[in-house]
N, C-alpha and C. Protein backbone atom coordinates (compact mmCIF):
# COMPACT_ATOMS: atom_id res chain seq x y z
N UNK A 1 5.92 9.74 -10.12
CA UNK A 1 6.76 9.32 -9.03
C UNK A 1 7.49 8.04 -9.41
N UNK A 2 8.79 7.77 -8.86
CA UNK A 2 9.63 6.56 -9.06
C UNK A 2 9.67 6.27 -7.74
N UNK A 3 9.38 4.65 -7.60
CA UNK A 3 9.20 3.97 -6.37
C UNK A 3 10.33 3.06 -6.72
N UNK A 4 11.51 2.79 -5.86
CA UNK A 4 12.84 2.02 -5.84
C UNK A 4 12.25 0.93 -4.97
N UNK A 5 12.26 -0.51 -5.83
CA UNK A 5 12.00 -1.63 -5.78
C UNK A 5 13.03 -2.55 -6.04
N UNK A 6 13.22 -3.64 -5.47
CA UNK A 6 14.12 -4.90 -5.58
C UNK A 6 13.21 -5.86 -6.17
N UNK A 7 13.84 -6.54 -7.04
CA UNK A 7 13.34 -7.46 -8.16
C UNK A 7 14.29 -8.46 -7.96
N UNK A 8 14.05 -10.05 -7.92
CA UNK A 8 14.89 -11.51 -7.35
C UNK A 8 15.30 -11.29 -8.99
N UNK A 9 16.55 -11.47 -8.79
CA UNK A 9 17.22 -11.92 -10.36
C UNK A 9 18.18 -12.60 -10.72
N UNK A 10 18.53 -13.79 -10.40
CA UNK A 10 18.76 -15.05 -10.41
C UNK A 10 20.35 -14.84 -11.04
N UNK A 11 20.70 -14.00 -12.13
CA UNK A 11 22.02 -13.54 -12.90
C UNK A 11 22.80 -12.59 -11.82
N UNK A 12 22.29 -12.28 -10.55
CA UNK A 12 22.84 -11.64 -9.50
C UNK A 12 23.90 -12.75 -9.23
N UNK A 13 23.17 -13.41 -8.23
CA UNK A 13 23.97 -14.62 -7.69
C UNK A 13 24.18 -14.42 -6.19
N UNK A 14 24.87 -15.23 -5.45
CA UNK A 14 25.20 -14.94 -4.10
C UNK A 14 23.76 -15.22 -3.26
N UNK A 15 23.67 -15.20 -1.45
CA UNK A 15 22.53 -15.39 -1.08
C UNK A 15 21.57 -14.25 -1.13
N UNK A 16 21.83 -13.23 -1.65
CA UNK A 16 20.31 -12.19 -2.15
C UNK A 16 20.51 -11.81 -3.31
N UNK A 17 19.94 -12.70 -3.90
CA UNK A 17 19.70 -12.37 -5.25
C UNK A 17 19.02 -11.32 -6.34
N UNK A 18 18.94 -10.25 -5.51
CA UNK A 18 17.97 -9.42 -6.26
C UNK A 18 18.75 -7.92 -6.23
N UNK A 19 17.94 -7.26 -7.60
CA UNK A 19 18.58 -5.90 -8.25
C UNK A 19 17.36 -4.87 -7.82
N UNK A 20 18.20 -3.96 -7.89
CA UNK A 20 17.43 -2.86 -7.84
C UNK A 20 16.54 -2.19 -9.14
N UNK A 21 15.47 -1.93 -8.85
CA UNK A 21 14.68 -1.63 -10.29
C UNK A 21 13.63 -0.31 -10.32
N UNK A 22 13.59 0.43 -10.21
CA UNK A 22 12.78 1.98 -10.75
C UNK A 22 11.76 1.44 -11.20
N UNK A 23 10.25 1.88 -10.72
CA UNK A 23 8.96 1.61 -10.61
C UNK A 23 8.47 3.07 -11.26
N UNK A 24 7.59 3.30 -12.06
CA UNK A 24 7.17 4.73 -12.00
C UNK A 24 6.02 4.42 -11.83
N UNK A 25 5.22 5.37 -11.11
CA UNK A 25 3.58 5.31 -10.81
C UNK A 25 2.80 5.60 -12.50
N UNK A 26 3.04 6.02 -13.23
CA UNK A 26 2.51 5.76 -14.31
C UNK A 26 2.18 4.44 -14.75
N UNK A 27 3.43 3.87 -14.88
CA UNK A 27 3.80 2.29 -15.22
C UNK A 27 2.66 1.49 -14.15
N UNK A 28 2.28 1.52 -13.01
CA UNK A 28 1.63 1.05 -12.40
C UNK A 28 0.06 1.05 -12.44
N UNK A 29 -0.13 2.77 -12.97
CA UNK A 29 -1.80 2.77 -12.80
C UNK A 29 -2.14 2.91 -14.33
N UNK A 30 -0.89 3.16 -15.42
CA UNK A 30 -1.90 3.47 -17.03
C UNK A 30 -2.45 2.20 -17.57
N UNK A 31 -3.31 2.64 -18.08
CA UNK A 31 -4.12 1.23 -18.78
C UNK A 31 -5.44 0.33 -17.79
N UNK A 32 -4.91 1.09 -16.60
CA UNK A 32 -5.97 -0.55 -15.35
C UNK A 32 -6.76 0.36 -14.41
N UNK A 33 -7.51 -0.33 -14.10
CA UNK A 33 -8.27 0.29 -13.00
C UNK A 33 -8.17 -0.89 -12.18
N UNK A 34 -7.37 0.30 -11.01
CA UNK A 34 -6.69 -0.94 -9.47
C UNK A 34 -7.05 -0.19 -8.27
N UNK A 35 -6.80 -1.25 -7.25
CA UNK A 35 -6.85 -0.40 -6.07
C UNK A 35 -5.43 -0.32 -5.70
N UNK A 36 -5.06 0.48 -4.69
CA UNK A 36 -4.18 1.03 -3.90
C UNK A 36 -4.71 1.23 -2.65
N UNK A 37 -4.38 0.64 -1.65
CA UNK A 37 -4.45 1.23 -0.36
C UNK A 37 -2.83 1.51 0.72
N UNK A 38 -3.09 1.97 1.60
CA UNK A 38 -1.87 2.60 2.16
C UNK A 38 -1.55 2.80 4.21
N UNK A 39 -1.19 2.43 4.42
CA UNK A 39 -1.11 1.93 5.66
C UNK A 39 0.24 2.39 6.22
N UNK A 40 0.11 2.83 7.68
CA UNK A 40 1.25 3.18 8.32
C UNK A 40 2.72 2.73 8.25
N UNK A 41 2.62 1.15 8.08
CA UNK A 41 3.73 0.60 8.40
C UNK A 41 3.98 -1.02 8.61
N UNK A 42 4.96 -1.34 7.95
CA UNK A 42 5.09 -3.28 8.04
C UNK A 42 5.31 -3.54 9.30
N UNK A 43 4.75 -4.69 9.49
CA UNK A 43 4.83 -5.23 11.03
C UNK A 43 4.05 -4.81 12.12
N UNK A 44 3.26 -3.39 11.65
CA UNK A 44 2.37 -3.17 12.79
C UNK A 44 1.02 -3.79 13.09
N UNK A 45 0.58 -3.61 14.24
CA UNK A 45 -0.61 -4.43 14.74
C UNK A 45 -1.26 -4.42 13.32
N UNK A 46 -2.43 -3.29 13.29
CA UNK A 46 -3.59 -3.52 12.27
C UNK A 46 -3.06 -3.77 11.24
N UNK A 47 -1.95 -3.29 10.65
CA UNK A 47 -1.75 -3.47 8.84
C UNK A 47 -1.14 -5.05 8.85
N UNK A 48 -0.88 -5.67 9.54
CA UNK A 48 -0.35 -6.72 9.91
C UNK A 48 -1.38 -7.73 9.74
N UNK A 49 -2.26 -8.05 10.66
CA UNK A 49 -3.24 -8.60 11.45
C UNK A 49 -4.31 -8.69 10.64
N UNK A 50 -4.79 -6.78 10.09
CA UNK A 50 -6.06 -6.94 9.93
C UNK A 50 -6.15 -6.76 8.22
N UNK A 51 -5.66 -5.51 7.86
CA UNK A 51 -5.39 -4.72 6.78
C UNK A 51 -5.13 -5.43 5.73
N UNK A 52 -3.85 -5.46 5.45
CA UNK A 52 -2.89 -6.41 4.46
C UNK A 52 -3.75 -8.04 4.45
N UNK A 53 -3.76 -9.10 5.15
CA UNK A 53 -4.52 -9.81 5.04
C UNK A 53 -5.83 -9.68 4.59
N UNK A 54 -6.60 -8.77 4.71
CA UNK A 54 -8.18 -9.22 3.97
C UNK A 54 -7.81 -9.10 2.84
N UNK A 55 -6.94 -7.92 2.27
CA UNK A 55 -7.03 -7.25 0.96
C UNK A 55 -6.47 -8.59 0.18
N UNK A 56 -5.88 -9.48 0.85
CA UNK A 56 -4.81 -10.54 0.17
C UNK A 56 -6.28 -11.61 -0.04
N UNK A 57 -6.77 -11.65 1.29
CA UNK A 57 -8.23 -13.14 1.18
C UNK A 57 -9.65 -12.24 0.51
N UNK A 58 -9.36 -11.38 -0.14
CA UNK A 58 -10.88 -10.89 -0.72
C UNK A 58 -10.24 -10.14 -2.31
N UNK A 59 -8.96 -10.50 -2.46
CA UNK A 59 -8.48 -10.02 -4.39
C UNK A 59 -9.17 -10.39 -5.04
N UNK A 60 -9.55 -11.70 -4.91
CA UNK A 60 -10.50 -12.44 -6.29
C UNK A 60 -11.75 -12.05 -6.25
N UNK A 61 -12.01 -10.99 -5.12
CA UNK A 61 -13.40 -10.49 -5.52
C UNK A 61 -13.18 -9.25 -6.22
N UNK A 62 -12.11 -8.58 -5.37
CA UNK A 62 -11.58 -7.21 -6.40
C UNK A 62 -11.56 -7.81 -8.34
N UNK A 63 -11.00 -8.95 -8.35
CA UNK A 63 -10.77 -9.25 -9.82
C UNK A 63 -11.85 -9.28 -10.58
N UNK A 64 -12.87 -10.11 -9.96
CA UNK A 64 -14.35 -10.38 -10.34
C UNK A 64 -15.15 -8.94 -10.68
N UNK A 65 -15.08 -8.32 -9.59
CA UNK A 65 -15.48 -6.76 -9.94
C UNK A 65 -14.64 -5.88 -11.61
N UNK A 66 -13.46 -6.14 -11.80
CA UNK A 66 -12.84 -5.32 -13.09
C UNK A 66 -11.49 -4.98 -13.08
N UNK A 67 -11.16 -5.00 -11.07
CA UNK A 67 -9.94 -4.44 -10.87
C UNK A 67 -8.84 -5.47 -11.60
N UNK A 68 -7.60 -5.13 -11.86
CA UNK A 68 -6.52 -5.75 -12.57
C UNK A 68 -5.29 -5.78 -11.66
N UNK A 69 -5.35 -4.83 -10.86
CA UNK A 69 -4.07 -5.10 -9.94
C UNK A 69 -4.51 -4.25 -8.22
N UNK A 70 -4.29 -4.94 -7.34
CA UNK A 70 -4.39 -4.92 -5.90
C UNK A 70 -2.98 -4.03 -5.54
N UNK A 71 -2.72 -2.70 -5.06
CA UNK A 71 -1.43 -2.37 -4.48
C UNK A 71 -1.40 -2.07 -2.87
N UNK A 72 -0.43 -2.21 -1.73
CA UNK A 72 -0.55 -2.01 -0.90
C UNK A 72 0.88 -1.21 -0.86
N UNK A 73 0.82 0.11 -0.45
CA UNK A 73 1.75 1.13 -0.38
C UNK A 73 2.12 1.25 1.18
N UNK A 74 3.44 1.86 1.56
CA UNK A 74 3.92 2.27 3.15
C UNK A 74 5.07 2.89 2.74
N UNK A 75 5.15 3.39 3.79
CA UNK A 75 6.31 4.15 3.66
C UNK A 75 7.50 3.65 4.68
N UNK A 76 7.88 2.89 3.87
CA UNK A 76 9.29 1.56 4.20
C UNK A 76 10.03 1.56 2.99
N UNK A 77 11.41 0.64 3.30
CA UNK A 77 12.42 0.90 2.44
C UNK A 77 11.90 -0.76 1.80
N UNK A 78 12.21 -0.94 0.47
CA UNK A 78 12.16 -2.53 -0.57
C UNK A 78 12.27 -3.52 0.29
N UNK A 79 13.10 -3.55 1.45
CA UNK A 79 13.84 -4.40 1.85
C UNK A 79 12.74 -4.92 3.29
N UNK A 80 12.54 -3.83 3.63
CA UNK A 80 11.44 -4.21 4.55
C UNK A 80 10.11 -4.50 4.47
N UNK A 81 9.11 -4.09 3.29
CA UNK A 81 7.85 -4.62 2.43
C UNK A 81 8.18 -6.07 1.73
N UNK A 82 9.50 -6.38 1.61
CA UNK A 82 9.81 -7.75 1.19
C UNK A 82 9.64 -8.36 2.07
N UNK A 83 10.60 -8.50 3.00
CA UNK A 83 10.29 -9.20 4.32
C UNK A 83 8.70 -9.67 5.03
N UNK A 84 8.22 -7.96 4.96
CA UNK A 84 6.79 -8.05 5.54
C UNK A 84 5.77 -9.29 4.56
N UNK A 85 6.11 -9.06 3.03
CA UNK A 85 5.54 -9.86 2.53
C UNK A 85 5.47 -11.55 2.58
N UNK A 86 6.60 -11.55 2.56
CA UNK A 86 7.05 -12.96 3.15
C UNK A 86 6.40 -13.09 4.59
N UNK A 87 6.73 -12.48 5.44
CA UNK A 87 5.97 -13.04 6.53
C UNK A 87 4.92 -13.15 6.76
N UNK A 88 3.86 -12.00 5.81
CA UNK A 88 2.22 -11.90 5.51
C UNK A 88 1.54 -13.70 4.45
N UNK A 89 2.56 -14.09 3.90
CA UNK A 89 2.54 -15.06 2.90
C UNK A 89 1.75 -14.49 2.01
N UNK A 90 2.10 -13.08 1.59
CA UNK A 90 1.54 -12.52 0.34
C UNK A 90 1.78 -13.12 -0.92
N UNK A 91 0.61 -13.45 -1.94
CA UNK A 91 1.07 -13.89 -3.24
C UNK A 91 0.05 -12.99 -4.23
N UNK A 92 -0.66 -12.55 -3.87
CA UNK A 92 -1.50 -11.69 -4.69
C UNK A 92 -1.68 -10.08 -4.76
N UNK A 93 -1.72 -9.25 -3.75
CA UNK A 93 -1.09 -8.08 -3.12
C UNK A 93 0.23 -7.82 -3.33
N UNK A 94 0.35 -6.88 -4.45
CA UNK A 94 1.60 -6.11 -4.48
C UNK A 94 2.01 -5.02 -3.84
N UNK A 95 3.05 -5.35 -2.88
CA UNK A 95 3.79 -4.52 -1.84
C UNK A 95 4.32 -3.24 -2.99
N UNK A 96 4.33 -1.96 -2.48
CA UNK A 96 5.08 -0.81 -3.22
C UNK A 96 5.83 -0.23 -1.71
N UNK A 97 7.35 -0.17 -2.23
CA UNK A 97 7.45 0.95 -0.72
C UNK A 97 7.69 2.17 -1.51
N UNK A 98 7.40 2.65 -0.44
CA UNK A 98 7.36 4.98 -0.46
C UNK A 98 8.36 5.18 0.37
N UNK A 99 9.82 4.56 0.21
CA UNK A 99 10.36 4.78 1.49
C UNK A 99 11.01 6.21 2.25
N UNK A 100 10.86 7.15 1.35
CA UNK A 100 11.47 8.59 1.74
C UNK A 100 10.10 9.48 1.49
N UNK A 101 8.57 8.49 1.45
CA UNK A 101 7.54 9.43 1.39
C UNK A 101 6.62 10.03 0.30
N UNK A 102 7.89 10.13 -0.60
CA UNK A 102 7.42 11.18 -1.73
C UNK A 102 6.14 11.30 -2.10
N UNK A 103 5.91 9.87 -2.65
CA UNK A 103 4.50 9.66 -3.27
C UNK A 103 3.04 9.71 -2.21
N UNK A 104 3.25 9.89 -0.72
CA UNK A 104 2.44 9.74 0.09
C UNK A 104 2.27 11.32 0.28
N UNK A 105 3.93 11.88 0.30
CA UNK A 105 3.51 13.67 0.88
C UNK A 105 2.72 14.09 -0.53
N UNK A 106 2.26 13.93 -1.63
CA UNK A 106 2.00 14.66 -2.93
C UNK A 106 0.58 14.11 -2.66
N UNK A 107 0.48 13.11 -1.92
CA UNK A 107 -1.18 12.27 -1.87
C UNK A 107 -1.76 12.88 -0.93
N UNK A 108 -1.02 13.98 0.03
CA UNK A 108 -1.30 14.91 1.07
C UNK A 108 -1.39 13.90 2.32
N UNK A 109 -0.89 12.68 1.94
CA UNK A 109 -1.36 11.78 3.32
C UNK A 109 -0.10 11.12 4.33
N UNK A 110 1.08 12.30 4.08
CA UNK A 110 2.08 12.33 4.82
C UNK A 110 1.79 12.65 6.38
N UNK A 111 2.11 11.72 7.30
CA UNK A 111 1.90 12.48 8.96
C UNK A 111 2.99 12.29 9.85
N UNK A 112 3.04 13.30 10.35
CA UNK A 112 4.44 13.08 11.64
C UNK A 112 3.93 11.67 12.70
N UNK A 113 4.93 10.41 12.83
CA UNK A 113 3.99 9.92 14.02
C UNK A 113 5.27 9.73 15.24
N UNK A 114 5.84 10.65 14.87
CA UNK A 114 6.84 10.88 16.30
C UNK A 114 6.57 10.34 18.00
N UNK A 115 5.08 11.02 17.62
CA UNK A 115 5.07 10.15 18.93
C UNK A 115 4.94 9.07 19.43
N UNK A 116 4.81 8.17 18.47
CA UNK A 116 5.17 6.42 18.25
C UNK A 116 6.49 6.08 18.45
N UNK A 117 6.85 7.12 17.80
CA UNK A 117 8.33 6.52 17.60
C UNK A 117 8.78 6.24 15.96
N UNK A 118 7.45 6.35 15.58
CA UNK A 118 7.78 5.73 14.03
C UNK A 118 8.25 6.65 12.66
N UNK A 119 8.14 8.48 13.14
CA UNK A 119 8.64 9.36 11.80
C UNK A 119 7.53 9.51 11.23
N UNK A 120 8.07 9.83 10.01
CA UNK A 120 6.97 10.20 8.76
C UNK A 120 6.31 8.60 8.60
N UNK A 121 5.23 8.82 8.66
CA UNK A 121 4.64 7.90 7.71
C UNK A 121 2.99 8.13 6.97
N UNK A 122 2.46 6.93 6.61
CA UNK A 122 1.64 7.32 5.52
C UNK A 122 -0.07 7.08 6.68
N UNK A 123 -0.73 8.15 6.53
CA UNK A 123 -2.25 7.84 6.91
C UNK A 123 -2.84 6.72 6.27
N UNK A 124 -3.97 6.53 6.95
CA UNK A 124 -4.69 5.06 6.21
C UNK A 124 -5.39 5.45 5.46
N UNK A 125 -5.47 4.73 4.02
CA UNK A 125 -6.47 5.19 3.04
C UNK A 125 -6.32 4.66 2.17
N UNK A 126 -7.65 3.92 1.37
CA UNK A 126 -7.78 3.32 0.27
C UNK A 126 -7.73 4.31 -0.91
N UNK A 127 -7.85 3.95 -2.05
CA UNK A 127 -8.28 4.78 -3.52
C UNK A 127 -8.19 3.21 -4.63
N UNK A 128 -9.66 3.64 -5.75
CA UNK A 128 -9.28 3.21 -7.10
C UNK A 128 -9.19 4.21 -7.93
N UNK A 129 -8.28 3.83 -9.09
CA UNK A 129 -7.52 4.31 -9.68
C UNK A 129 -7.81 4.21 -11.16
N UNK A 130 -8.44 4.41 -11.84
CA UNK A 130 -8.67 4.05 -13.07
C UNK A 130 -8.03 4.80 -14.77
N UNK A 131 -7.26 3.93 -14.55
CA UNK A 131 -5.68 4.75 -16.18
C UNK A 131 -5.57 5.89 -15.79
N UNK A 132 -5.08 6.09 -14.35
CA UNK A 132 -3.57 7.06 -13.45
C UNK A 132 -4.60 8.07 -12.80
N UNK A 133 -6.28 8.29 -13.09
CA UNK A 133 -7.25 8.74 -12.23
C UNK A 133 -7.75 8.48 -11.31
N UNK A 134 -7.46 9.18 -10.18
CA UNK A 134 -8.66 8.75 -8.74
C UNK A 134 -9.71 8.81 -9.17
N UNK A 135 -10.27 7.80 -9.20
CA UNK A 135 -12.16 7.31 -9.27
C UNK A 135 -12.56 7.85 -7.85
N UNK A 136 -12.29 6.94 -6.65
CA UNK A 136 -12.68 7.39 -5.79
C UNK A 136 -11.37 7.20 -4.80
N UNK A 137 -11.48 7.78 -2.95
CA UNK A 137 -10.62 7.89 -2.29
C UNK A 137 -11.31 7.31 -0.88
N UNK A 138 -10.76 6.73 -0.64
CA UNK A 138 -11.55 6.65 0.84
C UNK A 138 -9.95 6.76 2.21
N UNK A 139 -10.32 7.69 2.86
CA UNK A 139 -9.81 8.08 3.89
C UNK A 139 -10.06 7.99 5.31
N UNK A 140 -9.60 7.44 6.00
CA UNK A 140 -9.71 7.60 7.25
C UNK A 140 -9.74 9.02 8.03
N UNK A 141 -10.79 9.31 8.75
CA UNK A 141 -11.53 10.66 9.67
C UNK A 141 -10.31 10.85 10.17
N UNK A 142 -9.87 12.14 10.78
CA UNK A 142 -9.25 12.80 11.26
C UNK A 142 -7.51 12.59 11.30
N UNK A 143 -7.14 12.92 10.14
CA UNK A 143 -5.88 13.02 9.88
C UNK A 143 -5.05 14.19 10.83
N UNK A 144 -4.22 13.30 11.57
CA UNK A 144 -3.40 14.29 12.69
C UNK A 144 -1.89 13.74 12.72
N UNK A 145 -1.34 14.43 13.14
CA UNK A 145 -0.20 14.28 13.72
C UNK A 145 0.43 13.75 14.97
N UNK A 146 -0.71 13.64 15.98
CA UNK A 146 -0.63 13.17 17.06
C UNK A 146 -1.06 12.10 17.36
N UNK A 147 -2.00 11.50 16.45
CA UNK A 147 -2.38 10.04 16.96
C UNK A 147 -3.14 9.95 17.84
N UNK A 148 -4.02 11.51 18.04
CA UNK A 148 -4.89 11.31 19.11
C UNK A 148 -6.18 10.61 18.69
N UNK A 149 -6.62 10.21 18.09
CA UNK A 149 -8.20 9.44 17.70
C UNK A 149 -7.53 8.10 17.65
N UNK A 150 -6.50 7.51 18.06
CA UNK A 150 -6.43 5.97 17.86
C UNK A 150 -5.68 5.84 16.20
N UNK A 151 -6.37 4.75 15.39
CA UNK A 151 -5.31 4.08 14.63
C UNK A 151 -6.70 3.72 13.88
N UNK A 152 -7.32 4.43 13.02
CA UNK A 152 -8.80 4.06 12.62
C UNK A 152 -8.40 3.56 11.31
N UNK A 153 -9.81 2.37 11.30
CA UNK A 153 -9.26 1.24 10.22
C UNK A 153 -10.82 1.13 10.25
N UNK A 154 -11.60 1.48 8.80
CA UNK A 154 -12.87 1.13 8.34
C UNK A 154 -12.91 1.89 6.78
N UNK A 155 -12.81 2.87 6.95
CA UNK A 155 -13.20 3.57 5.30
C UNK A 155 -12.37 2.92 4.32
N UNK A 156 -10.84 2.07 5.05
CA UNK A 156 -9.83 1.96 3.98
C UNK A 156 -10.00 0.65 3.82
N UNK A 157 -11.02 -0.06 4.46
CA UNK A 157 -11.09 -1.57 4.29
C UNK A 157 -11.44 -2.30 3.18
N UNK A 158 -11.00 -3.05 2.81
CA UNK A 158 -11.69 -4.14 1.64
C UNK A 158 -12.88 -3.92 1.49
N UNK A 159 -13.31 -4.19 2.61
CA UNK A 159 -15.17 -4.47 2.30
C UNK A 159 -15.72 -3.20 2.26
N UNK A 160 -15.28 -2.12 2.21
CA UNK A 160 -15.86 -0.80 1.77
C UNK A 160 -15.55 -0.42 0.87
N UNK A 161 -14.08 -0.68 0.34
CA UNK A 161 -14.03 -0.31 -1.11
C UNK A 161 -14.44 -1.70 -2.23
N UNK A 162 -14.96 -3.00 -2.10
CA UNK A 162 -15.76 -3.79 -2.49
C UNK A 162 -17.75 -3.10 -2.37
N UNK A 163 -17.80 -2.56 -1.61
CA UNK A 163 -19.11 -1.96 -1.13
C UNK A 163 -19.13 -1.06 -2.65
N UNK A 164 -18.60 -0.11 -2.46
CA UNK A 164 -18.42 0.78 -3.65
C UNK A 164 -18.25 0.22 -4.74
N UNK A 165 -17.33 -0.70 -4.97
CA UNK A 165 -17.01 -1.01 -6.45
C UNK A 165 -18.60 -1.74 -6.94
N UNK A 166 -19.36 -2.96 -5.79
CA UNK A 166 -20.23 -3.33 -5.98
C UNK A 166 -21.97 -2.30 -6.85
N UNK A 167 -21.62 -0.99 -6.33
CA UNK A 167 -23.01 -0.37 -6.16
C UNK A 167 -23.21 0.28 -7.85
């Protein structure tokens, strides 16, 4: 998969300085064993609040454990995972957007959430990844379309995929 990313590049010029740059998911997972987790959407309550923040205040334990790179995936356009990052005061957590999906519908964890209001977006769910292999996956119970069980946030948490990496 190619994930379309904006990169700050200073030889741009003007007040947004940044180019467009082609990500391939190879390039991301060969060689390392990382996590990836994946969340509905920037700016919302939990990925906001709860999600995105631990994974940012508990990396250096991910590091300590073996992992090499922390990813947090959504299905948003560059422009809006930038933003979100900035406003998260992310410096360790690398934002990826999925913004037309691709890489989320092939992960099978594409869901209609129409009735939000919000479209396609991505179910909650952690995975490590070890040189472009799922080691393990952790998913959130009852993947729907409707949003009827709530907005469940535990299997994909830090401290469960730290639980695991620990054992």
């Amino acid at each position: 998969m190619v994930f379309r990313t904006r990169v700050r590049d200073e030889s741009v010029g003007g007040p947004n300085p940044f180019r467009w740059q082609d990500v391939d998911s190879g390039d991301l997972f060969k060689g390392k064993r990382v996590v990836l987790f994946s969340l509905p959407g920037a700016f919302t309550p939990t990925c906001s609040n709860e999600q995105c923040p631990a994974y940012e205040r508990l990396y250096d334990d991910f590091k300590e454990l073996g992992i090499d790179e922390v990813y947090c995936l959504s299905v948003n356009d560059a422009f809006v995972m930038f933003q979100w990052g900035k406003t998260l005061n992310l410096s360790k957590v690398k934002l990826i957007p999925d913004g037309s999906g691709h890489f989320t519908r092939r992960m099978g964890m594409l869901v209609n959430k129409d009735v939000l209001g919000f479209g396609f977006r991505s179910w909650r769910y952690a995975m490590v990844v070890n040189d472009g292999v799922i080691e393990k996956l952790f998913e959130e119970p009852g993947i729907n379309d409707l949003c009827d069980n709530g907005d469940p946030y535990g299997e994909s948490s830090p401290e469960t995929v730290l639980q695991y990496l620990r054992s």
